[in-house]
N, C-alpha and C. Protein backbone atom coordinates (compact mmCIF):
# COMPACT_ATOMS: atom_id res chain seq x y z
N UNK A 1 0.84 -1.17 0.00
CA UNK A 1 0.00 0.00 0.00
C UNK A 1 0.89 1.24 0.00
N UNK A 2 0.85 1.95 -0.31
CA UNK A 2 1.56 3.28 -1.06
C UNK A 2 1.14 4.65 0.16
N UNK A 3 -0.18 4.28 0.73
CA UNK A 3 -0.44 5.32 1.68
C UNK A 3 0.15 4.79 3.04
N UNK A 4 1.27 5.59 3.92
CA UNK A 4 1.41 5.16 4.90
C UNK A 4 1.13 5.89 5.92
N UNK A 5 0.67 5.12 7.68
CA UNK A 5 1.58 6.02 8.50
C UNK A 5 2.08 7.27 8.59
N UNK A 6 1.09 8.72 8.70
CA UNK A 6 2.04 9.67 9.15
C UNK A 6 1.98 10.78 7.93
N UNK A 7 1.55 10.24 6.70
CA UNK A 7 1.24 10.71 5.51
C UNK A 7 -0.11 11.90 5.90
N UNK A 8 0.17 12.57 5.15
CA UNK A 8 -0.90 13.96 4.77
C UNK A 8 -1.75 13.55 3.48
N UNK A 9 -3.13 14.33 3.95
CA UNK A 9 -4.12 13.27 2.47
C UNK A 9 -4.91 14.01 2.53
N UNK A 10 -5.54 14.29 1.30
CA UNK A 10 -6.60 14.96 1.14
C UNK A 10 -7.83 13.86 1.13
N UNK A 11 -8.98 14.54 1.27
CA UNK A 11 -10.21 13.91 1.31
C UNK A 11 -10.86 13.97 -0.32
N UNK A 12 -10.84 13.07 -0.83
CA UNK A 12 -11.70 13.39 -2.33
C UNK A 12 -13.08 13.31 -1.95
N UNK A 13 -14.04 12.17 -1.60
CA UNK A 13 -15.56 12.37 -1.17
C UNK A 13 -15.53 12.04 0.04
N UNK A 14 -17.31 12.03 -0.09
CA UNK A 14 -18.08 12.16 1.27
C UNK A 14 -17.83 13.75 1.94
N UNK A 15 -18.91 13.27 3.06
CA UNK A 15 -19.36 14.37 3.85
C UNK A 15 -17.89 15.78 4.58
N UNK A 16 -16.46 15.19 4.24
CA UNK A 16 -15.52 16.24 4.82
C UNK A 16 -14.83 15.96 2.92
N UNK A 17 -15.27 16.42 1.91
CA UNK A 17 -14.75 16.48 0.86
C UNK A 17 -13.98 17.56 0.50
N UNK A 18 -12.25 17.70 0.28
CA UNK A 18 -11.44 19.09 0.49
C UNK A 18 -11.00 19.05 2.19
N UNK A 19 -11.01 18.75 2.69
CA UNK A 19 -10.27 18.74 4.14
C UNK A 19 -8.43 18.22 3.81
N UNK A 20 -7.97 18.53 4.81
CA UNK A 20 -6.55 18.05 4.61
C UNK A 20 -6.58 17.04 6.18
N UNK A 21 -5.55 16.29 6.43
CA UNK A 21 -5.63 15.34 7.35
C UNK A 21 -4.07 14.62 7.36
N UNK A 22 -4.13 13.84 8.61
CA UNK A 22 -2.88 12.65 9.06
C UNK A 22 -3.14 11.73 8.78
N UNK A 23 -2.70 11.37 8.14
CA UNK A 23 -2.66 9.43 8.85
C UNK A 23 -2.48 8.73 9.83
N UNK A 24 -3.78 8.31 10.60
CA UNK A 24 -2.97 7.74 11.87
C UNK A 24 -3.10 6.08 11.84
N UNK A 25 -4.12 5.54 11.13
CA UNK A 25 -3.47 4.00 11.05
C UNK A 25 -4.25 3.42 9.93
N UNK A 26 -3.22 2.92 9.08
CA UNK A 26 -3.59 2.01 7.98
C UNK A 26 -4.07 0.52 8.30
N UNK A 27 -5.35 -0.05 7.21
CA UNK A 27 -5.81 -0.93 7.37
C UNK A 27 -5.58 -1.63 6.10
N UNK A 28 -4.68 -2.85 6.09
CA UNK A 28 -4.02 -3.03 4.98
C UNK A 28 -5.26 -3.99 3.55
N UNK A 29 -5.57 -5.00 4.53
CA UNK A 29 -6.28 -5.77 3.95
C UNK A 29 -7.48 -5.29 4.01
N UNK A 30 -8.13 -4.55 4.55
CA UNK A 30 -9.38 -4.06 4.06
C UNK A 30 -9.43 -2.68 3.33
N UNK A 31 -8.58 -2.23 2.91
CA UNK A 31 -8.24 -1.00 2.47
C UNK A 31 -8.82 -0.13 3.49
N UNK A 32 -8.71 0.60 4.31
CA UNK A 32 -9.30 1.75 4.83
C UNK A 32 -7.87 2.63 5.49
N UNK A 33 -8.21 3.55 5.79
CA UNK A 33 -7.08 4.78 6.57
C UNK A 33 -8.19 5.15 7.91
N UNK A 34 -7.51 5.44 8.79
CA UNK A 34 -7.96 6.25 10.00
C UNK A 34 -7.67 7.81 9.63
N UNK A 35 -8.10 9.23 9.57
CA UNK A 35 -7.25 10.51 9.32
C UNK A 35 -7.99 11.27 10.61
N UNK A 36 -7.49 11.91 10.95
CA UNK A 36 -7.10 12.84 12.22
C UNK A 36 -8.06 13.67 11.86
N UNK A 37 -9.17 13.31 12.59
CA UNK A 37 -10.56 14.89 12.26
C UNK A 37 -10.86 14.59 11.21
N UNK A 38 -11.37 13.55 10.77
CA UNK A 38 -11.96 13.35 9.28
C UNK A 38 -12.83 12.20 9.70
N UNK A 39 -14.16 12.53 9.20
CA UNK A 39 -14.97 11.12 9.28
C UNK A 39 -15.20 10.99 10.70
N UNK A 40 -15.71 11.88 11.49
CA UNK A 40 -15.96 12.22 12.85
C UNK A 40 -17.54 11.37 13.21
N UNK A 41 -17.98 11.04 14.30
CA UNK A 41 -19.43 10.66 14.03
C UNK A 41 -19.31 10.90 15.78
N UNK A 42 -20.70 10.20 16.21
CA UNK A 42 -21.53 10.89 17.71
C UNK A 42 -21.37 9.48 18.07
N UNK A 43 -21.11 9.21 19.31
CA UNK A 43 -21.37 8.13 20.25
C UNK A 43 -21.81 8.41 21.35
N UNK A 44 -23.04 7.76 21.94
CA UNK A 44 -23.54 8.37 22.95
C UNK A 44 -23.18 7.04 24.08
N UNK A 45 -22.23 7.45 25.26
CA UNK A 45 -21.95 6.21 25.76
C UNK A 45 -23.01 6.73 27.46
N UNK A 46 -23.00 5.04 27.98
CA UNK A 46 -23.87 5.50 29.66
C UNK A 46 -22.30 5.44 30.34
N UNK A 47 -22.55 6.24 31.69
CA UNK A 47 -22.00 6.42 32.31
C UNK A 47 -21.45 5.25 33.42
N UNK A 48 -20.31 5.10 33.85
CA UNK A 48 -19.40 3.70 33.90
C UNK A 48 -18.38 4.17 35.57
N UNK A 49 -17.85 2.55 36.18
CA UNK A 49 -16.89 3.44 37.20
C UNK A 49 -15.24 4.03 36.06
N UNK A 50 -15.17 3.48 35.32
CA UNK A 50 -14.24 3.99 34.06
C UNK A 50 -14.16 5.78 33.74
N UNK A 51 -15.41 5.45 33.04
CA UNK A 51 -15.21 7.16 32.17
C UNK A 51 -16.88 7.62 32.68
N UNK A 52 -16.58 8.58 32.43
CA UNK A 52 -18.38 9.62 32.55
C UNK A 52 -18.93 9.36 31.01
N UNK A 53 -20.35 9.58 31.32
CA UNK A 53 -21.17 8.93 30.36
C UNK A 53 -21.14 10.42 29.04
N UNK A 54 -22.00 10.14 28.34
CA UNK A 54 -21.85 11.89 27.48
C UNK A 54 -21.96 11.32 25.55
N UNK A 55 -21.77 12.60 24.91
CA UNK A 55 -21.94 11.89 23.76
C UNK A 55 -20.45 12.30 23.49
N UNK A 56 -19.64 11.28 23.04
CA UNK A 56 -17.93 11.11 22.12
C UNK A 56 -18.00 11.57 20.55
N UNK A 57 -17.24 12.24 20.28
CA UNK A 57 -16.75 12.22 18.98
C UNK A 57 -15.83 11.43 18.72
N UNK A 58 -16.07 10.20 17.77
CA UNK A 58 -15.27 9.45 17.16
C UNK A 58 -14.97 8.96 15.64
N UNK A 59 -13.48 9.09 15.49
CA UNK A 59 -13.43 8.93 14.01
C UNK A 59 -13.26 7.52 13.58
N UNK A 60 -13.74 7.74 12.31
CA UNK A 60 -14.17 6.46 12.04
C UNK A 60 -13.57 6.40 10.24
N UNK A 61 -13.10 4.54 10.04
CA UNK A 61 -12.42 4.81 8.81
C UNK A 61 -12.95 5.15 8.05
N UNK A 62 -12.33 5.26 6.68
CA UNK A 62 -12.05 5.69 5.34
C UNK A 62 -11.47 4.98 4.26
N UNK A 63 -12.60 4.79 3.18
CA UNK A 63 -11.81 3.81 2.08
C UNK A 63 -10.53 4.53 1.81
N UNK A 64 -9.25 3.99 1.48
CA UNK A 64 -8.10 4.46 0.67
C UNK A 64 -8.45 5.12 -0.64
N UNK A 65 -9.48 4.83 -1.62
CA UNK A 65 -9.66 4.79 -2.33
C UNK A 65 -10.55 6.86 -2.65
N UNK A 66 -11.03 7.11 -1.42
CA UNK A 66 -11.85 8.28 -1.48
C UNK A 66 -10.67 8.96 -0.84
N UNK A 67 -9.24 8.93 -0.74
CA UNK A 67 -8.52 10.09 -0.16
C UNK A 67 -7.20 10.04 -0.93
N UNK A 68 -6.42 11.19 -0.96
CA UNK A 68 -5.21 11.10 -1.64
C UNK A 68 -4.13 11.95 -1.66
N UNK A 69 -3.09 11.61 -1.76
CA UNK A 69 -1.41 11.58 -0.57
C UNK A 69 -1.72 13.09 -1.82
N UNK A 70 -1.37 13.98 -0.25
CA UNK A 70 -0.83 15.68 -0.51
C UNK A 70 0.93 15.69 -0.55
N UNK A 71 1.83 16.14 -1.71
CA UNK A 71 2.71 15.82 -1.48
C UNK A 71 3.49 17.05 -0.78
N UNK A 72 4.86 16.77 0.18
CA UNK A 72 5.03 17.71 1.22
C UNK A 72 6.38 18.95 0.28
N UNK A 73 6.66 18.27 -0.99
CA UNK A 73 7.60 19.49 -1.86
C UNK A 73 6.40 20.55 -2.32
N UNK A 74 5.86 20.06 -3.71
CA UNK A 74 4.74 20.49 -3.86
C UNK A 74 3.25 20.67 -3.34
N UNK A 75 2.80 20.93 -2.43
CA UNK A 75 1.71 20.57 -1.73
C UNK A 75 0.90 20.76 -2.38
N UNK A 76 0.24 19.73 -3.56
CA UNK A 76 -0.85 19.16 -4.02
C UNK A 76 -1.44 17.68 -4.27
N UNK A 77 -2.81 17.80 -4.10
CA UNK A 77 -2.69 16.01 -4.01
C UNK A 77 -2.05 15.35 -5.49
N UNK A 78 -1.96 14.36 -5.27
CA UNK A 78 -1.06 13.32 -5.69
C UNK A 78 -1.03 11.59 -6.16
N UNK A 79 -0.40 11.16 -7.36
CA UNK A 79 -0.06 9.97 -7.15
C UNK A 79 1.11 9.52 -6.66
N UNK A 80 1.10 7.98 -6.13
CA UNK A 80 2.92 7.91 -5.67
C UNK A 80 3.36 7.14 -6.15
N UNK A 81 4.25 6.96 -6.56
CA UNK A 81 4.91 6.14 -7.39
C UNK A 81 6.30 5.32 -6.87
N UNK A 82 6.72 4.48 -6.89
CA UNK A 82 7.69 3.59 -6.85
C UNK A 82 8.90 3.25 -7.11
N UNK A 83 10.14 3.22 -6.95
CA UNK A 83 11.46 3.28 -7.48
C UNK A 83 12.28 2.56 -6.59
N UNK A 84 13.42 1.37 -7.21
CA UNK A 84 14.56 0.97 -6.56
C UNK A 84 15.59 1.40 -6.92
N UNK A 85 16.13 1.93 -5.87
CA UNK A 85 17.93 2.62 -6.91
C UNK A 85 18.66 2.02 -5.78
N UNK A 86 19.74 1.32 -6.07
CA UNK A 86 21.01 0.69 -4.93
C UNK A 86 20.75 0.03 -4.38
N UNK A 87 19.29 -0.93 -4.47
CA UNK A 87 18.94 -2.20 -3.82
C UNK A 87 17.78 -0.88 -2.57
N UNK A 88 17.59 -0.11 -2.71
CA UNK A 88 16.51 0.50 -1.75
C UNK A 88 15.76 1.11 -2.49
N UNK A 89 14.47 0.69 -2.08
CA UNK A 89 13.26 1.13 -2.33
C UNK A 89 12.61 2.27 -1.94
N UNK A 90 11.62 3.37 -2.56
CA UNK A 90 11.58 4.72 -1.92
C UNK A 90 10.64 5.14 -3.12
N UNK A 91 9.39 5.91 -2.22
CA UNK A 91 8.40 6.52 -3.15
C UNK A 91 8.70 8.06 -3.44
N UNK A 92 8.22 8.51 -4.52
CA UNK A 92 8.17 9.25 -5.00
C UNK A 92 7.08 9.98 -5.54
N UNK A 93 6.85 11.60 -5.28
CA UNK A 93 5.80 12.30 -5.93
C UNK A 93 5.40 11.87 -7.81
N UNK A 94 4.48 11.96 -8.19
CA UNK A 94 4.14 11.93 -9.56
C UNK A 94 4.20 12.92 -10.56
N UNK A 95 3.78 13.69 -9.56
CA UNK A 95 3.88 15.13 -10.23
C UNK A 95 5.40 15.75 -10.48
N UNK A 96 5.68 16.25 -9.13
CA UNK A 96 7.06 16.91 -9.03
C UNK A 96 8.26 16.00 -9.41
N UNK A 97 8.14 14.69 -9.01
CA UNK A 97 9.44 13.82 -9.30
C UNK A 97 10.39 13.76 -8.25
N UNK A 98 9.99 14.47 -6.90
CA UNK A 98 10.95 14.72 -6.10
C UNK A 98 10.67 12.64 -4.76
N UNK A 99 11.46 12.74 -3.99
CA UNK A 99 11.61 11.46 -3.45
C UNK A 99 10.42 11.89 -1.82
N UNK A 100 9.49 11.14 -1.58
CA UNK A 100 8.54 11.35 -0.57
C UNK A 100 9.56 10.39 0.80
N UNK A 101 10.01 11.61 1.79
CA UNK A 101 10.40 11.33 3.05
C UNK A 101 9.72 11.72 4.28
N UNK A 102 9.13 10.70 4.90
CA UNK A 102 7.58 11.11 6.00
C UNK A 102 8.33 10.57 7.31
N UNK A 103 8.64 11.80 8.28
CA UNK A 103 9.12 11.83 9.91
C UNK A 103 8.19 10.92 10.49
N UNK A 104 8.25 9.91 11.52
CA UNK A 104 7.05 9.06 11.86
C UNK A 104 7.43 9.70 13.63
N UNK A 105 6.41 10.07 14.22
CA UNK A 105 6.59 10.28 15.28
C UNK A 105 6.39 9.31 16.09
N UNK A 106 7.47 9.54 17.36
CA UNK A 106 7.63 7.91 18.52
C UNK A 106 5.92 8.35 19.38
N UNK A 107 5.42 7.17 19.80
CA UNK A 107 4.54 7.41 20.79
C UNK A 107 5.08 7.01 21.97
């Protein structure tokens, strides 16, 4: 899968269509993405000795297929493309041609 981890993406449809977003976890085999404030919905939970009861905002996935990698030289969305040079592998913008390098932050 070409979208990873940590990646910036635009929203093509549905209800947040044009939003920008994170990646926070890929779902490989079912295609979907998690994105940071995208695809928000209401949960109304009862109240517990855990947490207080109330209604949650929670995000919820996203086909891969309705979002697409913003690239961080050029910042427009994007295809990504593929390349081995020296026995290492490493994606690349479509547009610009430049090499896509994404900081993964430690939790």
């Amino acid at each position: 899968m070409k979208i990873q981890t940590g990646d910036s993406v635009k929203i093509l449809l549905g209800k947040d269509r044009g939003k920008t977003g994170k990646v926070l976890r890929v779902w490989t085999k079912e295609d979907k993405v998690l994105v940071e404030g995208i695809n928000m919905y209401k949960r109304h939970v009862k109240k517990t000795a855990q947490h207080e009861g109330g209604i949650l905002d929670i995000p919820k996935q996203i086909n891969i297929s309705n979002v697409a990698f913003m690239c961080p030289e050029c910042k427009k969305p994007t295809r990504i493309g593929m390349k081995i040079e020296a026995d290492t592998k490493y994606r690349f913008c479509k547009k610009c041609k430049e090499k896509i390098v994404v900081k993964k932050e430690k939790k």
